[in-house]
C-alpha atoms as a PDB file:
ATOM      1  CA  UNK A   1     -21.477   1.879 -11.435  1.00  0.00           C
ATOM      2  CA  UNK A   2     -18.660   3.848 -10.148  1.00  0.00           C
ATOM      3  CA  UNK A   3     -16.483   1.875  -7.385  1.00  0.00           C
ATOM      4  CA  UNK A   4     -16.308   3.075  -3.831  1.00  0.00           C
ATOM      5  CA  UNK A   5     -12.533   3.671  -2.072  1.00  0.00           C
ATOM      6  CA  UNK A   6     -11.047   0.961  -0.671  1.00  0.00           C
ATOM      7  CA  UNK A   7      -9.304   1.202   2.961  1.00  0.00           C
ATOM      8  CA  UNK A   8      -6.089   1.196   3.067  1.00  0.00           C
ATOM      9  CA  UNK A   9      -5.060   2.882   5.796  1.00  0.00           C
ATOM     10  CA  UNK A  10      -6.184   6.566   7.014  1.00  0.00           C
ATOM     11  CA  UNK A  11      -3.098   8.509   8.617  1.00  0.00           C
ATOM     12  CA  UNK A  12      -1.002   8.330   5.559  1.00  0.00           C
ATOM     13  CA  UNK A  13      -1.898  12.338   4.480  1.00  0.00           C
ATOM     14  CA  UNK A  14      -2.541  13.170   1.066  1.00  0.00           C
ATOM     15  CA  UNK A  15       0.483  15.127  -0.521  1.00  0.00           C
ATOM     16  CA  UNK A  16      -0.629  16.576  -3.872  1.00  0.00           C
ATOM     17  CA  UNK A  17      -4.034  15.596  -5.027  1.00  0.00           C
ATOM     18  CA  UNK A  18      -6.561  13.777  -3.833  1.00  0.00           C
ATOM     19  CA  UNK A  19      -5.720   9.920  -4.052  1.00  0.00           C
ATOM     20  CA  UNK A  20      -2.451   7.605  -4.338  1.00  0.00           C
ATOM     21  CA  UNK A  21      -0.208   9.633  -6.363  1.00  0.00           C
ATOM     22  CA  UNK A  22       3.239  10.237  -4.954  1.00  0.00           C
ATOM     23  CA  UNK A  23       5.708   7.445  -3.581  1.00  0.00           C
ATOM     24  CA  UNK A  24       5.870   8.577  -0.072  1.00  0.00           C
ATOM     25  CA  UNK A  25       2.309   7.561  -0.208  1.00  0.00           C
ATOM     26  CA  UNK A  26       2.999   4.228  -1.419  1.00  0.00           C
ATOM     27  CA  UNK A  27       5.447   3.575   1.833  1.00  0.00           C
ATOM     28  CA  UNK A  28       3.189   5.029   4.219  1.00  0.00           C
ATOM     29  CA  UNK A  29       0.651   3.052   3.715  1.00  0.00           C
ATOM     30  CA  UNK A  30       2.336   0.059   3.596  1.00  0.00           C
ATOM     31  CA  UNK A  31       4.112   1.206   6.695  1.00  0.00           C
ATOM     32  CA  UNK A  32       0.517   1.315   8.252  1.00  0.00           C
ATOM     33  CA  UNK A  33      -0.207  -1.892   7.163  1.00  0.00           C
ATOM     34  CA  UNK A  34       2.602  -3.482   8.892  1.00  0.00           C
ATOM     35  CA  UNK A  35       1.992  -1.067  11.822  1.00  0.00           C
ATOM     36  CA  UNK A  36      -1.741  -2.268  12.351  1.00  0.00           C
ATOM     37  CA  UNK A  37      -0.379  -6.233  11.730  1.00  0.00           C
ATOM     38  CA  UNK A  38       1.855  -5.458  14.447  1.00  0.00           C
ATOM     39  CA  UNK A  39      -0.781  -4.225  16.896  1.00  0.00           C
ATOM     40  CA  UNK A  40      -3.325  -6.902  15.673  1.00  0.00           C
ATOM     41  CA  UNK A  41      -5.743  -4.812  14.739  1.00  0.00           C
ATOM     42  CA  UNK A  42      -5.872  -6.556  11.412  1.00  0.00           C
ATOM     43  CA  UNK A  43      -5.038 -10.414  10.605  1.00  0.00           C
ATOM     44  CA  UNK A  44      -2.453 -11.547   8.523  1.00  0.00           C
ATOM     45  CA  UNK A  45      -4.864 -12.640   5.753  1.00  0.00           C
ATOM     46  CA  UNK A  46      -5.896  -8.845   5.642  1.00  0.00           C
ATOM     47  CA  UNK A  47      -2.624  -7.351   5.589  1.00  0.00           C
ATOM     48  CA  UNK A  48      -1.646  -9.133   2.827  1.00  0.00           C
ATOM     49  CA  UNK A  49      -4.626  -8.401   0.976  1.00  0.00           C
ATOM     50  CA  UNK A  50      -3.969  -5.426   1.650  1.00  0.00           C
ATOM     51  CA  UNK A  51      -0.228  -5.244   0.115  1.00  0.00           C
ATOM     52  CA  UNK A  52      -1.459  -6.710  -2.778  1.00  0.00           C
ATOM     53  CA  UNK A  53      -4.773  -4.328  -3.694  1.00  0.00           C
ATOM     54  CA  UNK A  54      -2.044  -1.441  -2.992  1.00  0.00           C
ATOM     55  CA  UNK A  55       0.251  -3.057  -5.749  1.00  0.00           C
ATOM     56  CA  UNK A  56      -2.526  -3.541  -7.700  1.00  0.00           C
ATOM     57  CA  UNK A  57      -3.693   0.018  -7.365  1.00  0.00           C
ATOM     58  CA  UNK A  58       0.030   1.509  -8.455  1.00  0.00           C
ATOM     59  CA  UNK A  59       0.053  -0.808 -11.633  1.00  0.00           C
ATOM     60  CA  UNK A  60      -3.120   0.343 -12.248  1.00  0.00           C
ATOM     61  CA  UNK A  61      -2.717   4.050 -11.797  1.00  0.00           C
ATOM     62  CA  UNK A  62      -1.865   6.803 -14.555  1.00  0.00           C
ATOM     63  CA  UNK A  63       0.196   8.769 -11.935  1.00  0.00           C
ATOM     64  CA  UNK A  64       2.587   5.557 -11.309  1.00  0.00           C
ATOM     65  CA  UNK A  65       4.341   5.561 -15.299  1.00  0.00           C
ATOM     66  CA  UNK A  66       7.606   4.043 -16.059  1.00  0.00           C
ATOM     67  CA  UNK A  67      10.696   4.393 -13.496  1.00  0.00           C
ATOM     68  CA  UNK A  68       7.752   5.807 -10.805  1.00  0.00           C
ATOM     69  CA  UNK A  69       5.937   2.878 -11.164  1.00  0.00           C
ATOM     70  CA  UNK A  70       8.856   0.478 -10.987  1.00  0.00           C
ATOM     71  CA  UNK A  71      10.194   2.376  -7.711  1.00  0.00           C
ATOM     72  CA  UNK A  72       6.685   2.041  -5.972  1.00  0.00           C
ATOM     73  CA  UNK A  73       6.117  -2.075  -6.774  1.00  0.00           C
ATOM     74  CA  UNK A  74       9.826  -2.318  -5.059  1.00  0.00           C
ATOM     75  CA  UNK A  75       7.938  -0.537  -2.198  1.00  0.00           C
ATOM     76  CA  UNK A  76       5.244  -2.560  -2.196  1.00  0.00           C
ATOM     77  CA  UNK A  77       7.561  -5.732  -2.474  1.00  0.00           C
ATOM     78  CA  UNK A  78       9.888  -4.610   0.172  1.00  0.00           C
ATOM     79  CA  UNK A  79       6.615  -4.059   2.778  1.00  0.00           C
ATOM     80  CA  UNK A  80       5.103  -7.336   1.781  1.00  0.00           C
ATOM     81  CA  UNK A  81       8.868  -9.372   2.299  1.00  0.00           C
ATOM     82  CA  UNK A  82       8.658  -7.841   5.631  1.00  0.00           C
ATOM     83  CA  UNK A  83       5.157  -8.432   6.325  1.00  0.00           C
ATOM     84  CA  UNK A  84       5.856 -11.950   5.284  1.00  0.00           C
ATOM     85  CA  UNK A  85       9.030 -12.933   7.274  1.00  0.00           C
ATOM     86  CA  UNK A  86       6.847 -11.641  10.605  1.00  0.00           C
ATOM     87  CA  UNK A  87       4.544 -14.609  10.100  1.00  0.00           C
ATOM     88  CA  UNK A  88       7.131 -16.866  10.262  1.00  0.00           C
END
């Protein structure tokens, strides 16, 4: 049973091929996570969610490998800190 996608966010274009694959990728889409915290279009409890299924998806992924991979998590970390310190 194959798995459908998973929104993350929709105006984050795709820059090679089709899926996550490149690290601008990674910060736009956690940029449009914050962006529709921000404008409450999504909770808190989904935005989070949300930082960690993209995390998961880079550790996951055979295009995020070594250095790549350790780059995008900071990303992902850096997005969530943020996300996190707006709650407050």
């Amino acid at each position: 049973m194959a798995r459908s996608n998973v929104y993350l966010g929709k105006s984050v274009k795709d820059v090679n091929k089709k899926g996550l694959d490149s690290l601008s990728e990674v910060e736009g889409i956690a940029k449009n996570i914050i962006k529709d915290y921000q404008q409450e279009r999504i909770s808190y409890r989904t935005a989070i969610s949300r930082m960690n299924l993209l995390e998961l998806v880079v550790s996951r992924d055979s295009d995020f490998k070594g250095a790549k991979k350790k780059k995008a998590r900071k990303i992902v970390d850096k997005y969530r800190a943020k996300l996190m310190s707006m709650k407050e």
